[in-house]
PDB file of N, CA and C in Angstrom:
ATOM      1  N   UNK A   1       0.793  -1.184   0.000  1.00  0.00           N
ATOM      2  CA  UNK A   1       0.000   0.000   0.000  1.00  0.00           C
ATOM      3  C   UNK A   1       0.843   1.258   0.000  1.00  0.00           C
ATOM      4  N   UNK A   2       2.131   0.891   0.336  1.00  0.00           N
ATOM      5  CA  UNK A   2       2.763   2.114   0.398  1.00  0.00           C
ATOM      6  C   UNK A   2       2.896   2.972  -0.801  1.00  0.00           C
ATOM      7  N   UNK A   3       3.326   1.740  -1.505  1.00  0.00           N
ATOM      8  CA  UNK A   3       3.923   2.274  -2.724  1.00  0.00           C
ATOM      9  C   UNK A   3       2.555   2.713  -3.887  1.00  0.00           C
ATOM     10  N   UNK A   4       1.170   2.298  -3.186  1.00  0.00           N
ATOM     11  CA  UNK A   4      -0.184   2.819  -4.007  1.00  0.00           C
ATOM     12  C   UNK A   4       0.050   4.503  -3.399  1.00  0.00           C
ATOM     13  N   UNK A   5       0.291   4.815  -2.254  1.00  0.00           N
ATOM     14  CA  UNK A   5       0.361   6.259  -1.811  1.00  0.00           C
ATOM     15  C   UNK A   5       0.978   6.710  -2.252  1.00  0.00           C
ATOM     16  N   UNK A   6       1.813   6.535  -2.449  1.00  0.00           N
ATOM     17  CA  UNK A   6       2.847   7.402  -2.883  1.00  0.00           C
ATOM     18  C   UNK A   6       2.715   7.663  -4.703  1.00  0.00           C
ATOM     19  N   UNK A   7       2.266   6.930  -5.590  1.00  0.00           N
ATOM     20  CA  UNK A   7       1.698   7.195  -6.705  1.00  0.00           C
ATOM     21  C   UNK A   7       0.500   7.961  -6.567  1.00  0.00           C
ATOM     22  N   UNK A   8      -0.464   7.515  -5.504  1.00  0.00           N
ATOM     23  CA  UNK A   8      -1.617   8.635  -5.561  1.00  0.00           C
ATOM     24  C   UNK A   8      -1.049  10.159  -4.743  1.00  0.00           C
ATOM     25  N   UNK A   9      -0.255  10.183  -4.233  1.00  0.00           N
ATOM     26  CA  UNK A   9       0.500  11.579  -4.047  1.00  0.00           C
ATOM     27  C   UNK A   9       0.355  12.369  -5.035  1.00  0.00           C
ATOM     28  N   UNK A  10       1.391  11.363  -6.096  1.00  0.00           N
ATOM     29  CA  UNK A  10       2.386  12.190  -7.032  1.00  0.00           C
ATOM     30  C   UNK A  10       1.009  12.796  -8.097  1.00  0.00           C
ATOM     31  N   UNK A  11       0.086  12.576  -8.373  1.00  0.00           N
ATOM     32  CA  UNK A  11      -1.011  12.802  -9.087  1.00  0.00           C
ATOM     33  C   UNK A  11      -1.324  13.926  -8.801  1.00  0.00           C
ATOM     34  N   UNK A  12      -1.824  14.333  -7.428  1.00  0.00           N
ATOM     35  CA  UNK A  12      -2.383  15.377  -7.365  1.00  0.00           C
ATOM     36  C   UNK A  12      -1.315  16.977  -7.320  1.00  0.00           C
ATOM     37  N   UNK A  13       0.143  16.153  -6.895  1.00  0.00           N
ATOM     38  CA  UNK A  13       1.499  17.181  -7.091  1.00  0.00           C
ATOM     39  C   UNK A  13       1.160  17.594  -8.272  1.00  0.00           C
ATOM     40  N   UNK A  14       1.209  16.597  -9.361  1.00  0.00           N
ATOM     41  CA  UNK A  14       1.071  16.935 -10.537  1.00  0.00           C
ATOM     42  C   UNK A  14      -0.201  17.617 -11.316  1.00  0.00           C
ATOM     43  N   UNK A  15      -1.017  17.498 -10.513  1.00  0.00           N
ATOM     44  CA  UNK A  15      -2.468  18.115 -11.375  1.00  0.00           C
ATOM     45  C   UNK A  15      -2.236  19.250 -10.730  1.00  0.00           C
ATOM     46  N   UNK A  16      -1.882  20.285  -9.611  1.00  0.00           N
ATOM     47  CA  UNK A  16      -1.668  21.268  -8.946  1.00  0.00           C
ATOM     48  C   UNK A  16      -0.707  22.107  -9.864  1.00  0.00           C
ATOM     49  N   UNK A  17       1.026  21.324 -10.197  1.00  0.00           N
ATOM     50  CA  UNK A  17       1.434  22.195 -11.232  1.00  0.00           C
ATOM     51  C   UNK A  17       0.806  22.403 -12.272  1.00  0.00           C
ATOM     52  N   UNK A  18       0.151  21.321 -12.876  1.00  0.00           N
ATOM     53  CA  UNK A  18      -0.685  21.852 -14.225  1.00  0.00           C
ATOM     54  C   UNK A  18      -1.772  22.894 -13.839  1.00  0.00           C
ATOM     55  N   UNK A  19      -2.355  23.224 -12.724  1.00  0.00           N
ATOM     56  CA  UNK A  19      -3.451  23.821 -12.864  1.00  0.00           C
ATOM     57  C   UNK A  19      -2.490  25.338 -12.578  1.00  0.00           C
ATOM     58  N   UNK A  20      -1.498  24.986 -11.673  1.00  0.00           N
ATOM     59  CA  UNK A  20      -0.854  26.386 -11.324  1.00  0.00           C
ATOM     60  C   UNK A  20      -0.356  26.905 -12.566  1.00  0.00           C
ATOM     61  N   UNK A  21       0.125  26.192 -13.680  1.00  0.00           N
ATOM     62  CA  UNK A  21       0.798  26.767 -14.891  1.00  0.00           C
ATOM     63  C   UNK A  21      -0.596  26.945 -15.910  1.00  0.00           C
ATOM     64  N   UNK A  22      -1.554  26.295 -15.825  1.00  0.00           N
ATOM     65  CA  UNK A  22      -2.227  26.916 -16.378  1.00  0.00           C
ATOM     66  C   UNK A  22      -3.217  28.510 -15.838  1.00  0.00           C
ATOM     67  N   UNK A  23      -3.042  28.145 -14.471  1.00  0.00           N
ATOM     68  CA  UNK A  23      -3.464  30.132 -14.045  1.00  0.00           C
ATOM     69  C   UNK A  23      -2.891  30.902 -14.453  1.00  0.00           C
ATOM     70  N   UNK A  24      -1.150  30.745 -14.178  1.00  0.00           N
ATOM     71  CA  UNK A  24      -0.737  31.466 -14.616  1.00  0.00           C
ATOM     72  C   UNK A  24      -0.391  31.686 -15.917  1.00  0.00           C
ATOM     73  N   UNK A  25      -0.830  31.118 -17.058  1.00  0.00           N
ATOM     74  CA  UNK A  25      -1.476  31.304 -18.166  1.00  0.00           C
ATOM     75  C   UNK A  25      -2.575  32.119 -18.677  1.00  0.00           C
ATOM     76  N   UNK A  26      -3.016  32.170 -17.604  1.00  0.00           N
ATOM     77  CA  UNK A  26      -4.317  32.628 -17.785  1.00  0.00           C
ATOM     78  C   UNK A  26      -4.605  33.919 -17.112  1.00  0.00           C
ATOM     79  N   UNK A  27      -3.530  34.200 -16.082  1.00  0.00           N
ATOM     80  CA  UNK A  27      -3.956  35.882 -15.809  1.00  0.00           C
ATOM     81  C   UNK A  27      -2.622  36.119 -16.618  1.00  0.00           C
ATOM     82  N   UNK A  28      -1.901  35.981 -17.344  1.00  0.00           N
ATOM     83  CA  UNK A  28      -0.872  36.543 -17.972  1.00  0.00           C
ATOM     84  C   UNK A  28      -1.942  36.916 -19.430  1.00  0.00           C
ATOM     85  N   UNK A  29      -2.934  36.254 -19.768  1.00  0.00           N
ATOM     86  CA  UNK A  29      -3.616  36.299 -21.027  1.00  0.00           C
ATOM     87  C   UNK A  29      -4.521  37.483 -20.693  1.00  0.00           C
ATOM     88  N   UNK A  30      -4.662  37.634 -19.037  1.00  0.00           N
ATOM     89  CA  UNK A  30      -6.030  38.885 -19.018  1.00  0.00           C
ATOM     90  C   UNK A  30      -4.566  39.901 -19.013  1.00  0.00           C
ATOM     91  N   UNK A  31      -3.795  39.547 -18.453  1.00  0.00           N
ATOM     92  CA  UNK A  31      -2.838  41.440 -18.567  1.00  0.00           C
ATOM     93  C   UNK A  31      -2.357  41.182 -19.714  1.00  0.00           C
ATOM     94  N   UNK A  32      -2.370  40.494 -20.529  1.00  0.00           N
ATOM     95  CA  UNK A  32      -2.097  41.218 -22.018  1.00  0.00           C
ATOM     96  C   UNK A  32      -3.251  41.684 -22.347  1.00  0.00           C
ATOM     97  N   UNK A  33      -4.287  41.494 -22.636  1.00  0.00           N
ATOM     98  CA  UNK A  33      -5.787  41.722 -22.870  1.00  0.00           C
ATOM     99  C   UNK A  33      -5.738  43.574 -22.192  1.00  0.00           C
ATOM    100  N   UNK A  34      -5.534  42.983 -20.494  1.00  0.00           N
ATOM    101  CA  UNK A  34      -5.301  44.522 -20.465  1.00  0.00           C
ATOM    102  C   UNK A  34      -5.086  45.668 -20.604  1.00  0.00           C
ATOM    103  N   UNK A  35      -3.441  45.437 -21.181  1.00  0.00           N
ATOM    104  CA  UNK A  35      -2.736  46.200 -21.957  1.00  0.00           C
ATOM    105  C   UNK A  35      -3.138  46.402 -23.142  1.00  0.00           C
ATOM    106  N   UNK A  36      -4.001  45.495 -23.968  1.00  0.00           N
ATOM    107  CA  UNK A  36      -3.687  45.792 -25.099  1.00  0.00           C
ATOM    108  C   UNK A  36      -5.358  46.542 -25.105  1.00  0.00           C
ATOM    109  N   UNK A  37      -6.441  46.678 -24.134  1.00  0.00           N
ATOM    110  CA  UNK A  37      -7.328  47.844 -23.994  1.00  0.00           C
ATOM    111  C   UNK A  37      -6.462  49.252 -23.789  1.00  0.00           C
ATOM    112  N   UNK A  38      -5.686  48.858 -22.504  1.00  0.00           N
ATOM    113  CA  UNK A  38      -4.790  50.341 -22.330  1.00  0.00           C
ATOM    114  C   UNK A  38      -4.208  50.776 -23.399  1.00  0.00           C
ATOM    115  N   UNK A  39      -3.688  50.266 -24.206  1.00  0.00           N
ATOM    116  CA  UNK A  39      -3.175  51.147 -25.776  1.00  0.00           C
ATOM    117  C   UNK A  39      -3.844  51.410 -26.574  1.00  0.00           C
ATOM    118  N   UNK A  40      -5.220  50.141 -26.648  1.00  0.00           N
ATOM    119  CA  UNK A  40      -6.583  51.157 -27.407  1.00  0.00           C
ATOM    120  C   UNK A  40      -6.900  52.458 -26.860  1.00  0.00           C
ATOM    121  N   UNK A  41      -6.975  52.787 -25.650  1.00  0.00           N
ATOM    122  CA  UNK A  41      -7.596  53.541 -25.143  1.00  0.00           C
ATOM    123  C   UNK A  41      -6.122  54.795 -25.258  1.00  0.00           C
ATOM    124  N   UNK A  42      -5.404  54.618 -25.424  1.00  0.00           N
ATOM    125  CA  UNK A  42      -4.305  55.511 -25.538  1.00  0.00           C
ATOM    126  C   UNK A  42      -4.231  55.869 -26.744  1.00  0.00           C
ATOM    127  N   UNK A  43      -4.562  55.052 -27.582  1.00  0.00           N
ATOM    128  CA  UNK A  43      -4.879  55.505 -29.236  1.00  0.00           C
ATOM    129  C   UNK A  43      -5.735  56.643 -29.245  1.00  0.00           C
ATOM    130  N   UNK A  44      -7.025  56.154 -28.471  1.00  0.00           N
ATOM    131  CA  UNK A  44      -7.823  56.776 -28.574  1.00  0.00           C
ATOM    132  C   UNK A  44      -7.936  58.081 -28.065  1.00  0.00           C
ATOM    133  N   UNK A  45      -7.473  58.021 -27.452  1.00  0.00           N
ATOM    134  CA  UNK A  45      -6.912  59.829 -26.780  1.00  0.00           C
ATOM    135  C   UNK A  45      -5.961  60.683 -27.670  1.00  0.00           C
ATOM    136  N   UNK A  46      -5.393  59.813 -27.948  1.00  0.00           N
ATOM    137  CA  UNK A  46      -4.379  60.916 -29.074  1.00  0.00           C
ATOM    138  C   UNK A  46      -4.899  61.139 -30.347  1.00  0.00           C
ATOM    139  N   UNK A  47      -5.860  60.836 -30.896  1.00  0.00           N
ATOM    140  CA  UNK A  47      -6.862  60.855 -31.675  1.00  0.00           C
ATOM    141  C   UNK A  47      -7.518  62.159 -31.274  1.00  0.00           C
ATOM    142  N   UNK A  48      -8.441  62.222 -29.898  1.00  0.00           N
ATOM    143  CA  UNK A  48      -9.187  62.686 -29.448  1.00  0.00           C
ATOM    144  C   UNK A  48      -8.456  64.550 -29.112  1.00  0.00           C
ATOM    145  N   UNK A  49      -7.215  64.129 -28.810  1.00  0.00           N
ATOM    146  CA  UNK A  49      -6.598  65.437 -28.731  1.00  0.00           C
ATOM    147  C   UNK A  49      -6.285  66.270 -29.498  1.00  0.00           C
ATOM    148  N   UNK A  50      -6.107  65.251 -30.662  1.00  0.00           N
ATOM    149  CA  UNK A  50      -5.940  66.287 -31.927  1.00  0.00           C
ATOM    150  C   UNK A  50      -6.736  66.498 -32.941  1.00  0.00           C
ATOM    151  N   UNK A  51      -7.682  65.984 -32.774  1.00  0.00           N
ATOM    152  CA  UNK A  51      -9.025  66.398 -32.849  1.00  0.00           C
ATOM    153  C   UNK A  51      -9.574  67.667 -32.448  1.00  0.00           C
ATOM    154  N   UNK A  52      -9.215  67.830 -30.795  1.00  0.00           N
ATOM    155  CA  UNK A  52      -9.457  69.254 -30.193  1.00  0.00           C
ATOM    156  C   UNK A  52      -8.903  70.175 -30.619  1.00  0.00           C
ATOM    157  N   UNK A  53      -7.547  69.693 -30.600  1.00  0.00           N
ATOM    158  CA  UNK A  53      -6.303  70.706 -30.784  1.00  0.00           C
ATOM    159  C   UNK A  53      -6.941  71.540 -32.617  1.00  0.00           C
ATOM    160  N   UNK A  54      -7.467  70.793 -33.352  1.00  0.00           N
ATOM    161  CA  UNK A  54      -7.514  70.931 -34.300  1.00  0.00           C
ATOM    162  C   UNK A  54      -8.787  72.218 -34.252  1.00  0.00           C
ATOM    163  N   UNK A  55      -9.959  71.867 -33.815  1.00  0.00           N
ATOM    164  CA  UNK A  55     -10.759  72.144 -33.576  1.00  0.00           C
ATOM    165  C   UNK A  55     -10.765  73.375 -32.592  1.00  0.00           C
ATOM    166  N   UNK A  56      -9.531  73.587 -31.288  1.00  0.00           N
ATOM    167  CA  UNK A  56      -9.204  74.905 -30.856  1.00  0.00           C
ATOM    168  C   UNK A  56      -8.739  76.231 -31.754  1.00  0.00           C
ATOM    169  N   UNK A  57      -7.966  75.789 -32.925  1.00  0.00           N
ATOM    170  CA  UNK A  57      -7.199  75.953 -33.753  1.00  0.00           C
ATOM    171  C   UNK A  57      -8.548  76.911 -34.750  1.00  0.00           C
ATOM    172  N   UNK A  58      -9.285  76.050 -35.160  1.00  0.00           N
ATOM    173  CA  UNK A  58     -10.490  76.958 -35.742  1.00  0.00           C
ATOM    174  C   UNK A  58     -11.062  77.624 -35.159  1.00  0.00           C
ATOM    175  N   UNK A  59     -11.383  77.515 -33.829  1.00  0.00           N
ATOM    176  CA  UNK A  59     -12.144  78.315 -33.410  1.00  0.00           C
ATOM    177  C   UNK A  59     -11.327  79.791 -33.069  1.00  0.00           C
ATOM    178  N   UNK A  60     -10.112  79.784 -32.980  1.00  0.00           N
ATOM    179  CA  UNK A  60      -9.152  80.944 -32.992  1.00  0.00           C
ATOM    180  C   UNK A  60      -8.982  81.648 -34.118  1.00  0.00           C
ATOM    181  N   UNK A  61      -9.041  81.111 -35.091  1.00  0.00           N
ATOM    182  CA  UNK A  61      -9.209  81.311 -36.685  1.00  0.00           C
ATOM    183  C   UNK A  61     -10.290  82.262 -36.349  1.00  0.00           C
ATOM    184  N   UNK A  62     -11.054  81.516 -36.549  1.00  0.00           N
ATOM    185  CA  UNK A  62     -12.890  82.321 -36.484  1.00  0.00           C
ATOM    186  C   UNK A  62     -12.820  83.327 -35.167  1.00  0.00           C
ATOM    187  N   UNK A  63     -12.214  83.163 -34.875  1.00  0.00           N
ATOM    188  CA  UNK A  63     -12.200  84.474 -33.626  1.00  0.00           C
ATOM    189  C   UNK A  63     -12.065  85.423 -33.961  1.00  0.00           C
ATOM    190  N   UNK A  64     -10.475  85.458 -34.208  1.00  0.00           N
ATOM    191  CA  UNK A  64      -9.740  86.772 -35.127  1.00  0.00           C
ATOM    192  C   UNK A  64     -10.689  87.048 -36.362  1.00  0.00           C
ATOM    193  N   UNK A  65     -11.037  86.620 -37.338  1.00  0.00           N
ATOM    194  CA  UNK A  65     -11.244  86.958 -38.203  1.00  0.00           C
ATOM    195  C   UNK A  65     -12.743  87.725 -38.086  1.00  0.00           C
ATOM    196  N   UNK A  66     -13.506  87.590 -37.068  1.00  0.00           N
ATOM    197  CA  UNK A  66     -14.763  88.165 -36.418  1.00  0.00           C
ATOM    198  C   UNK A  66     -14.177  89.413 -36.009  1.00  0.00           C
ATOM    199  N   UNK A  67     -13.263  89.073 -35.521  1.00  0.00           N
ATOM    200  CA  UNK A  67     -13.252  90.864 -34.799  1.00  0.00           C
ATOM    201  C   UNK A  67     -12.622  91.551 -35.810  1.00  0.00           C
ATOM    202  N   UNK A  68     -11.953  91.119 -37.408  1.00  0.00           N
ATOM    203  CA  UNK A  68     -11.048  92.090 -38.049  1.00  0.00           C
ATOM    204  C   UNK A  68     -12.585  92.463 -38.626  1.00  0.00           C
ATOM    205  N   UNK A  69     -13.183  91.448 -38.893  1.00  0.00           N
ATOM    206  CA  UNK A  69     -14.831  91.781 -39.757  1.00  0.00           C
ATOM    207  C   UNK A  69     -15.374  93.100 -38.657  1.00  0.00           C
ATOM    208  N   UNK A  70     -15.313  92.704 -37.708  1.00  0.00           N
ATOM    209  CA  UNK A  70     -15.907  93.790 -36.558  1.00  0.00           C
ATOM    210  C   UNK A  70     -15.632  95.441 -36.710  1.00  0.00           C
ATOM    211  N   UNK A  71     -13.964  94.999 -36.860  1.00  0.00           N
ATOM    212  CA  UNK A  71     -12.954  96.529 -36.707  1.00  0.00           C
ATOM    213  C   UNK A  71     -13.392  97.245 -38.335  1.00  0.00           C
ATOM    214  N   UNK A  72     -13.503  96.087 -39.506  1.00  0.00           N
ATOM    215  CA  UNK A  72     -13.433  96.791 -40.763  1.00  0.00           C
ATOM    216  C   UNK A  72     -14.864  97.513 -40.720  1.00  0.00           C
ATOM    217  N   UNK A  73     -15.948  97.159 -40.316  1.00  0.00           N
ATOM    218  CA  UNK A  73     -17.549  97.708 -39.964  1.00  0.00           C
ATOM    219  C   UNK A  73     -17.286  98.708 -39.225  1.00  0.00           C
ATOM    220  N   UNK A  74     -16.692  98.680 -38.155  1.00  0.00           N
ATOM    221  CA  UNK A  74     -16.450 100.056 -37.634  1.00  0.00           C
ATOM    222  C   UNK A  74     -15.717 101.197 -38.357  1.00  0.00           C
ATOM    223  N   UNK A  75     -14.920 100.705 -39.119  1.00  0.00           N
ATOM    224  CA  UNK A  75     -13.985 101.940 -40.000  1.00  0.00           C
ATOM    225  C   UNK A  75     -15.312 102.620 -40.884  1.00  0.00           C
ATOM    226  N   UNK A  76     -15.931 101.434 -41.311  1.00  0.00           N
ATOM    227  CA  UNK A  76     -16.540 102.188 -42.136  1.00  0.00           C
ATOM    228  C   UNK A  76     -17.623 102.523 -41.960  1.00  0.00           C
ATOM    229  N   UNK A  77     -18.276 102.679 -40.627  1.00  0.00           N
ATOM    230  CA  UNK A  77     -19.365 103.210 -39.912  1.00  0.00           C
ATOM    231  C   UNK A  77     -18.587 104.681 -39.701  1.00  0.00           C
ATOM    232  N   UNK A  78     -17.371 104.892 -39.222  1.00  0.00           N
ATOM    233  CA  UNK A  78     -16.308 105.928 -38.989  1.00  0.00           C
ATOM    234  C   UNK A  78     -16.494 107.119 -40.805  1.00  0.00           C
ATOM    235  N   UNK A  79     -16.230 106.190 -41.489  1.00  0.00           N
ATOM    236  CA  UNK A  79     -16.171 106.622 -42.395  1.00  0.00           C
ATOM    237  C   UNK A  79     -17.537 107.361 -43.174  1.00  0.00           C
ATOM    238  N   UNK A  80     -18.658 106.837 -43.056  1.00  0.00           N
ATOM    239  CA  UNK A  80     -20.222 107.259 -43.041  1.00  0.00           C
ATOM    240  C   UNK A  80     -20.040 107.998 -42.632  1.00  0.00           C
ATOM    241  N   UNK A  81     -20.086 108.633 -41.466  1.00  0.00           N
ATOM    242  CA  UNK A  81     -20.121 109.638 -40.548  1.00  0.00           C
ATOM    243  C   UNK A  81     -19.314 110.640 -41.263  1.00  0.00           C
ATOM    244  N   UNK A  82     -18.045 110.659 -41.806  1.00  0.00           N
ATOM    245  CA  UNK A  82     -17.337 111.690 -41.801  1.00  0.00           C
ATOM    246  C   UNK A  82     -17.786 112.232 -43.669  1.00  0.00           C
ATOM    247  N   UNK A  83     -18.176 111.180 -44.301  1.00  0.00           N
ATOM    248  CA  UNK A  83     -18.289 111.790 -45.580  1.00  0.00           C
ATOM    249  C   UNK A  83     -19.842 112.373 -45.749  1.00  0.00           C
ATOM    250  N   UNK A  84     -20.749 112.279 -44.538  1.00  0.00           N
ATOM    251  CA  UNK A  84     -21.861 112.711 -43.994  1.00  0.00           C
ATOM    252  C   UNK A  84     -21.813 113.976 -43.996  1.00  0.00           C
TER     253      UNK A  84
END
């Protein structure tokens, strides 16, 4: 009987490393998974920024160019007046 124990030992030694190498298989598969959301999502921001950036960019455009429209209406509201 001894020697039946000692084979039924070694079984469950052995189903323990397999299950331990397969966990750790298996949370090594969710942190890649992880990571590889975290670099979607890092894509996606740098996308998103220059997008804004782009989009700050016009709206500064259109700023200035409102108030030169603004200043040239005033010259020539200035100018009405004086050839009045």
């Amino acid at each position: 009987m001894a020697g039946s124990d000692t084979t039924e030992n070694a079984r469950p030694e052995s189903n323990d490393r397999t299950r331990s190498r397969e966990s750790a298989k298996s949370e090594q598969s969710e942190v890649t998974a992880l990571i590889e959301q975290a670099e979607a999502i890092k894509s996606s921001l740098k996308a998103t920024l220059a997008k804004t950036s782009e989009l700050i960019a016009a709206l500064k455009r259109h700023r200035k160019q409102s108030k030169s429209v603004e200043a040239a209406l005033a010259s020539l509201r200035q100018l009405e007046r004086v050839g009045a």
